[in-house]
Protein backbone atom coordinates (compact mmCIF):
# COMPACT_ATOMS: atom_id res chain seq x y z
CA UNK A 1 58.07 112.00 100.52
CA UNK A 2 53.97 111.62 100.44
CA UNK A 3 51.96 109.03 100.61
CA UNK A 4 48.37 110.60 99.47
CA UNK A 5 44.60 108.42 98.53
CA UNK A 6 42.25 110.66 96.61
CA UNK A 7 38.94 110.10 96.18
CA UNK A 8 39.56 108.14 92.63
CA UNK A 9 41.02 105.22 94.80
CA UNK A 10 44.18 105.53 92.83
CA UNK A 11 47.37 105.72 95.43
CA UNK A 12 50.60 107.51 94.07
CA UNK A 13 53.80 107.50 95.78
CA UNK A 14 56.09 110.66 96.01
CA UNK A 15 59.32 109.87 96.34
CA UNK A 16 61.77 112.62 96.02
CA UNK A 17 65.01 110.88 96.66
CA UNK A 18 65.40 106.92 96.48
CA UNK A 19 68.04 107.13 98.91
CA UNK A 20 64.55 107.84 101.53
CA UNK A 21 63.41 104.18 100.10
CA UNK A 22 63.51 103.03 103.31
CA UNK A 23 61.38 105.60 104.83
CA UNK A 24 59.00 104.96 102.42
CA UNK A 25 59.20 101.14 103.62
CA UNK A 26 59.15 102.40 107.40
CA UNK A 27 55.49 104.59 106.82
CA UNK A 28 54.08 101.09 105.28
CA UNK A 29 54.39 98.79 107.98
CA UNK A 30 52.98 101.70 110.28
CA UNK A 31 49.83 101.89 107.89
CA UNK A 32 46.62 101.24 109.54
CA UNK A 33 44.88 99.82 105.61
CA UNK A 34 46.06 96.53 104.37
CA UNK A 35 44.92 97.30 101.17
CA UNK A 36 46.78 100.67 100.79
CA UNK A 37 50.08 99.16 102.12
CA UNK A 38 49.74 96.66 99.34
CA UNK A 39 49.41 99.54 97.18
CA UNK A 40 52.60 100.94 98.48
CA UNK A 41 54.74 97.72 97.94
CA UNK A 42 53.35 97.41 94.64
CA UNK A 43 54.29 101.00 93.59
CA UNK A 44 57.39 100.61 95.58
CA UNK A 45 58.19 97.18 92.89
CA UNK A 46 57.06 99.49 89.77
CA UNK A 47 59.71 102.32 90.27
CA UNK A 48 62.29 99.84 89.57
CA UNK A 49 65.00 102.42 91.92
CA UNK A 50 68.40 101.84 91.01
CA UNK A 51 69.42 100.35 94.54
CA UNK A 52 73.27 101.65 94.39
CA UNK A 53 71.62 104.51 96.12
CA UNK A 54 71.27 102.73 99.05
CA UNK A 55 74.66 102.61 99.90
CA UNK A 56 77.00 105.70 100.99
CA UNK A 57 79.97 103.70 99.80
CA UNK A 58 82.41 105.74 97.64
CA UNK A 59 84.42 104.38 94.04
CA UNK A 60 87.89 104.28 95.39
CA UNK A 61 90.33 102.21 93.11
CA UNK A 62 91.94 99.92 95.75
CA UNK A 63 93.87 98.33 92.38
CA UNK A 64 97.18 97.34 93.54
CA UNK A 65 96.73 98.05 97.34
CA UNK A 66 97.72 95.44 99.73
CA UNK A 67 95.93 94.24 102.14
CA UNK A 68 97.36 91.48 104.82
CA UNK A 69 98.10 89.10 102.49
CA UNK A 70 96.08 90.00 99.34
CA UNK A 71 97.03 92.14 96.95
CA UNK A 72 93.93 93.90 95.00
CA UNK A 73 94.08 92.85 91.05
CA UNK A 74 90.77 94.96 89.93
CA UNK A 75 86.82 95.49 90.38
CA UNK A 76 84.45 92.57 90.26
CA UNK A 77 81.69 93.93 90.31
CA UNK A 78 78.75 95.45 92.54
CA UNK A 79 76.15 93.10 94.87
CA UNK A 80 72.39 93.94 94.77
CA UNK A 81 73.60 96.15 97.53
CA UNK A 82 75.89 98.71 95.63
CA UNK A 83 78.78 97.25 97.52
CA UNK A 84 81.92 96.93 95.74
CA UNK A 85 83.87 93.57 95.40
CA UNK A 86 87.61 93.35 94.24
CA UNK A 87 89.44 90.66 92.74
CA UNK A 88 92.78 89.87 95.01
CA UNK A 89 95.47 87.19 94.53
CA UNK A 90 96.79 85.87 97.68
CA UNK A 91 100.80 85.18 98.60
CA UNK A 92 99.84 81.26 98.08
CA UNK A 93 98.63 82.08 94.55
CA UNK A 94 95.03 82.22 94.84
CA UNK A 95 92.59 84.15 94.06
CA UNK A 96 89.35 85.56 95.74
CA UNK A 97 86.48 87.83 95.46
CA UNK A 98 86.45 90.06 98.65
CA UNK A 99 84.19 93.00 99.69
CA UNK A 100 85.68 96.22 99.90
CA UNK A 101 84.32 96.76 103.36
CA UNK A 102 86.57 93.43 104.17
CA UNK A 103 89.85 94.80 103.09
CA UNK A 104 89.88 98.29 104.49
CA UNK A 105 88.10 97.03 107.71
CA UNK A 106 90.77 94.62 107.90
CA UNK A 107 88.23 91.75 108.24
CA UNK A 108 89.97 89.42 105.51
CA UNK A 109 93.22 89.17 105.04
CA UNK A 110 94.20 86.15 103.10
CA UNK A 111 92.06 84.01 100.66
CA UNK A 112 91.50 81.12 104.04
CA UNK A 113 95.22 80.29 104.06
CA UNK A 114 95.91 82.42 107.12
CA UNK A 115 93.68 80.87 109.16
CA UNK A 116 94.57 77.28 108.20
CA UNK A 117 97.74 77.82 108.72
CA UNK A 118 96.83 79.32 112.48
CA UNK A 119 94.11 76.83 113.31
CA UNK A 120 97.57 74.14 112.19
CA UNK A 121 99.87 75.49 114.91
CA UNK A 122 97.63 75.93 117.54
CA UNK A 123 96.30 72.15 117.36
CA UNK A 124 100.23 71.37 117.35
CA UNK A 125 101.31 69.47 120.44
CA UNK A 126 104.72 71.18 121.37
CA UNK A 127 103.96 71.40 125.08
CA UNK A 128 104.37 75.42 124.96
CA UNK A 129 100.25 76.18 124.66
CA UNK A 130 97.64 74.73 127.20
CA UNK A 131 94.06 75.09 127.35
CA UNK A 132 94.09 78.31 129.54
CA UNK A 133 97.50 79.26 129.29
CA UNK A 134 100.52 79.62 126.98
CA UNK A 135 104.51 80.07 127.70
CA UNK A 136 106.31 83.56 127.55
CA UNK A 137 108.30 82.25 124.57
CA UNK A 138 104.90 81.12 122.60
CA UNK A 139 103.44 84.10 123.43
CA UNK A 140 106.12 86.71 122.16
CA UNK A 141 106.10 84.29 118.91
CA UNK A 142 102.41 85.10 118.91
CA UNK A 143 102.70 89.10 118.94
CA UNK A 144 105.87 88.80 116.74
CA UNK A 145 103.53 87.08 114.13
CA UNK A 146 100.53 89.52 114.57
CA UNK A 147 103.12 92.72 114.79
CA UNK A 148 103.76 91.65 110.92
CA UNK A 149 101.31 90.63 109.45
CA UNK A 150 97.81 91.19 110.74
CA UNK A 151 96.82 95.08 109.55
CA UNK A 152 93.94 95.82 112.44
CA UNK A 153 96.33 97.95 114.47
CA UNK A 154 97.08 101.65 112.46
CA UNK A 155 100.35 101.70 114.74
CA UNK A 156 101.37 98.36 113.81
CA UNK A 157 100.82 98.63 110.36
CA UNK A 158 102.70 101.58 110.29
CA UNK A 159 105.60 101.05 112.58
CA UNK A 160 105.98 97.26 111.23
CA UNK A 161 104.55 96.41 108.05
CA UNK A 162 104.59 100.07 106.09
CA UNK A 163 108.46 99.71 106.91
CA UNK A 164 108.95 96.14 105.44
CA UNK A 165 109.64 94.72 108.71
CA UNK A 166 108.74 90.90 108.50
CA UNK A 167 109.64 87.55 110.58
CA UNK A 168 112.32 85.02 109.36
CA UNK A 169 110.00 82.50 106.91
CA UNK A 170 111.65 79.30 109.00
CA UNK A 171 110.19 81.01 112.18
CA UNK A 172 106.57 80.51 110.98
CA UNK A 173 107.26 76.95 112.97
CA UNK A 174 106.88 77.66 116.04
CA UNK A 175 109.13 74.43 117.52
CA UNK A 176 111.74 75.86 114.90
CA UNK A 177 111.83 79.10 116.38
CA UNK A 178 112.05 77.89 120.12
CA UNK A 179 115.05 75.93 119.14
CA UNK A 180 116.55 79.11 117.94
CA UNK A 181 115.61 80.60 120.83
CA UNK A 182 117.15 77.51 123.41
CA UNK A 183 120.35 77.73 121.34
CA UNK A 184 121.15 81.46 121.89
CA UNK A 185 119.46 83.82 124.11
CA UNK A 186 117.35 81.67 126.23
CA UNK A 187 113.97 81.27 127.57
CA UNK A 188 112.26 84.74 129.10
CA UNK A 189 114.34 85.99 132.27
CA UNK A 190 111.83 87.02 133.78
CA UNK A 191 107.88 88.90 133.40
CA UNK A 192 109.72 92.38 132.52
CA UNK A 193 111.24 91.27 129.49
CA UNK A 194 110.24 90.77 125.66
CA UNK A 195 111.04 90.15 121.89
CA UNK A 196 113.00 92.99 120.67
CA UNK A 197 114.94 93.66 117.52
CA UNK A 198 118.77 95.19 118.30
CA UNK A 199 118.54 96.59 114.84
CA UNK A 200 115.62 98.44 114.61
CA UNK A 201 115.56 98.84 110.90
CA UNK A 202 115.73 94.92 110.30
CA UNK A 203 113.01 92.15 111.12
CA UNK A 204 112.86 89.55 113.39
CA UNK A 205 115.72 86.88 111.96
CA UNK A 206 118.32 84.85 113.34
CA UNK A 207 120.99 87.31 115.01
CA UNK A 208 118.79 90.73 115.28
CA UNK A 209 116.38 89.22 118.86
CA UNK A 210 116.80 89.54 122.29
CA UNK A 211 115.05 89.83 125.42
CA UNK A 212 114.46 93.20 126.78
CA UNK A 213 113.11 94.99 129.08
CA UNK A 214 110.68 97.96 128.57
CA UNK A 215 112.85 100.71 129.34
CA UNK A 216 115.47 99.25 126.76
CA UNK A 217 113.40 99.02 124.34
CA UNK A 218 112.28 102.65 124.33
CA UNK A 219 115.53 103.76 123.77
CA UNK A 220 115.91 101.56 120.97
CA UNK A 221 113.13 103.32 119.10
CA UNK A 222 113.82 104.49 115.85
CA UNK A 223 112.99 108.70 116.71
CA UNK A 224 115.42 108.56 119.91
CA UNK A 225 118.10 111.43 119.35
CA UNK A 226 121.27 110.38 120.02
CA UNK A 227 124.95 111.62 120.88
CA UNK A 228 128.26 110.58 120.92
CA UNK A 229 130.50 110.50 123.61
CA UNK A 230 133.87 109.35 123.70
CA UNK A 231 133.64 107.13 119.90
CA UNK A 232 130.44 105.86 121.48
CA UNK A 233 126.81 106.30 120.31
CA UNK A 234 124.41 106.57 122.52
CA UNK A 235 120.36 108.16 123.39
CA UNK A 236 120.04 111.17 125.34
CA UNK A 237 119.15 109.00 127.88
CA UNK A 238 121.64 106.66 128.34
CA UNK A 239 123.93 109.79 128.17
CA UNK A 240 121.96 111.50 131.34
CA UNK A 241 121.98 108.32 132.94
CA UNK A 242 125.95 107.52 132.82
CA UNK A 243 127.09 111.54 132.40
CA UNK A 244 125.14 113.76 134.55
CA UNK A 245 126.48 115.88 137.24
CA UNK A 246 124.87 115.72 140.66
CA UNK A 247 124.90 119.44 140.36
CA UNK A 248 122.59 119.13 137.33
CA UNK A 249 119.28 117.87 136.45
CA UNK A 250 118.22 115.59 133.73
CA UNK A 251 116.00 118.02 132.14
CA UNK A 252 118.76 120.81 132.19
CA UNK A 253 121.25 118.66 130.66
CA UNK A 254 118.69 117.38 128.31
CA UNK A 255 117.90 120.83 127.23
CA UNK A 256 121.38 121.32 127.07
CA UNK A 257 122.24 118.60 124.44
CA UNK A 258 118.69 119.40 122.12
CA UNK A 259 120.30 123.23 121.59
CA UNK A 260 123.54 121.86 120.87
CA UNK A 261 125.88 121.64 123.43
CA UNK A 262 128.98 119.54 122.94
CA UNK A 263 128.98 116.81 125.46
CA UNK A 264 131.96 117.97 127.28
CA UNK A 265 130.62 121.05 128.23
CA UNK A 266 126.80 120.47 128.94
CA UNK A 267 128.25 117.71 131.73
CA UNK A 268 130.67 120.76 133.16
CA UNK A 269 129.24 123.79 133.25
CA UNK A 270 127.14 124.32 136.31
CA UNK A 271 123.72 124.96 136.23
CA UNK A 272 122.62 128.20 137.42
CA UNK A 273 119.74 129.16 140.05
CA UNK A 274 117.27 130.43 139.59
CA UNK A 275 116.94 134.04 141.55
């Protein structure tokens, strides 16, 4: 880029590249001479740049993508920008114009529902959410919720929502869902424990939650290996826990069952020193 004022008094503008448009802008306001910054605007108006340059954003067809709770219909159309916008219909039926930077970014997820429906429950007076505080049981409703159906968190998305794991529709109540949870397992035993799903491979619905602590719920992962002993499955873990030897360690044993020992035998032979 140049900026040059011969001796003719005529100014002309070099710009190579209009992506550099805005270091053509930054040199003007720099410029000593009114007049010639003038100049610059003026020539800056005449070139009539296509502004889509300004903008590193890439075409990708997000067409039938979903996104929270919008599913992308088809392009809308560019701002003055060079940003694009999608059409989306929501789960409630609507439809909405939303920036492409929204979706991906996760920054919109519904077309407003979602957040009426949150601002609703948290203005509801069920005695479980104070001004600085809330109960275990509306707080593991809480993350249950957000687990499912918020996509901010890669891990989430992938361990919950890219595996169709959702939350029983009656639950979206939240006085529904702690009279569920006074009926069969309970209030929180105690600050160890949490919501967890006994079958792994099925959402959170009436006869698949529990209360559990940490440790019990990492061996109720999904990538746990797993044995069986005596017509009962169980992890590697809870088979060193119950099974091993004193003579032998948990890491010897568990080496023992990954090369594929039969039970029997990994929990009998004796481990051998090292020289």
């Amino acid at each position: 880029m140049g900026i040059a004022v011969p001796s003719d008094g005529v100014l002309r503008v070099e710009v190579p590249r209009a992506k550099n448009m805005h270091r053509l802008m930054l040199a003007t306001r720099s410029h000593e001479n009114q007049k010639t910054r003038d100049a610059v605007l003026a020539a800056i108006e005449r070139l009539e740049l296509d502004t889509s340059h300004f903008t590193r954003e890439r075409y990708v067809d997000l067409s039938g993508k979903r996104f929270g709770r919008l599913i992308v219909l088809k392009p809308f159309g560019k701002n003055k920008f060079g940003q694009m916008s999608w059409l989306c219909r929501c789960n409630c039926g609507n439809d909405t114009v939303v920036q492409r930077s929204s979706l991906v970014s996760g920054g919109t997820i519904s077309c407003g529902c979602y957040a009426r429906e949150r601002a609703s429950i948290l203005h509801t007076k069920h005695g479980e959410r104070h001004a600085n505080a809330t109960t275990p049981e509306y707080t593991a409703w809480q993350s249950m919720w957000n687990r499912c159906t918020l996509p901010y968190h890669e891990e989430n998305k992938r361990n919950y929502q890219d595996r169709g794991i959702t939350v029983f529709e009656e639950w979206k109540d939240f006085p529904t869902f702690l009279k569920y949870l006074l009926a069969t397992i309970g209030r929180r035993p105690g600050p160890e424990y949490s919501i967890d799903r006994i079958n792994n491979d099925k959402g959170y619905e009436p006869g698949n939650i529990r209360w559990a602590t940490y440790k019990e719920q990492m061996r109720n992962r999904t990538n746990n290996r797993r044995i069986t002993y005596h017509d009962e499955t169980m992890t590697y873990a809870e088979f060193i826990e119950r099974y091993r030897p004193p003579f032998l360690s948990a890491s010897a044993l568990r080496g023992r069952l990954s090369n594929g020992w039969e039970p029997e035998l990994a929990i009998s032979r004796p481990q051998r020193k090292r020289r």
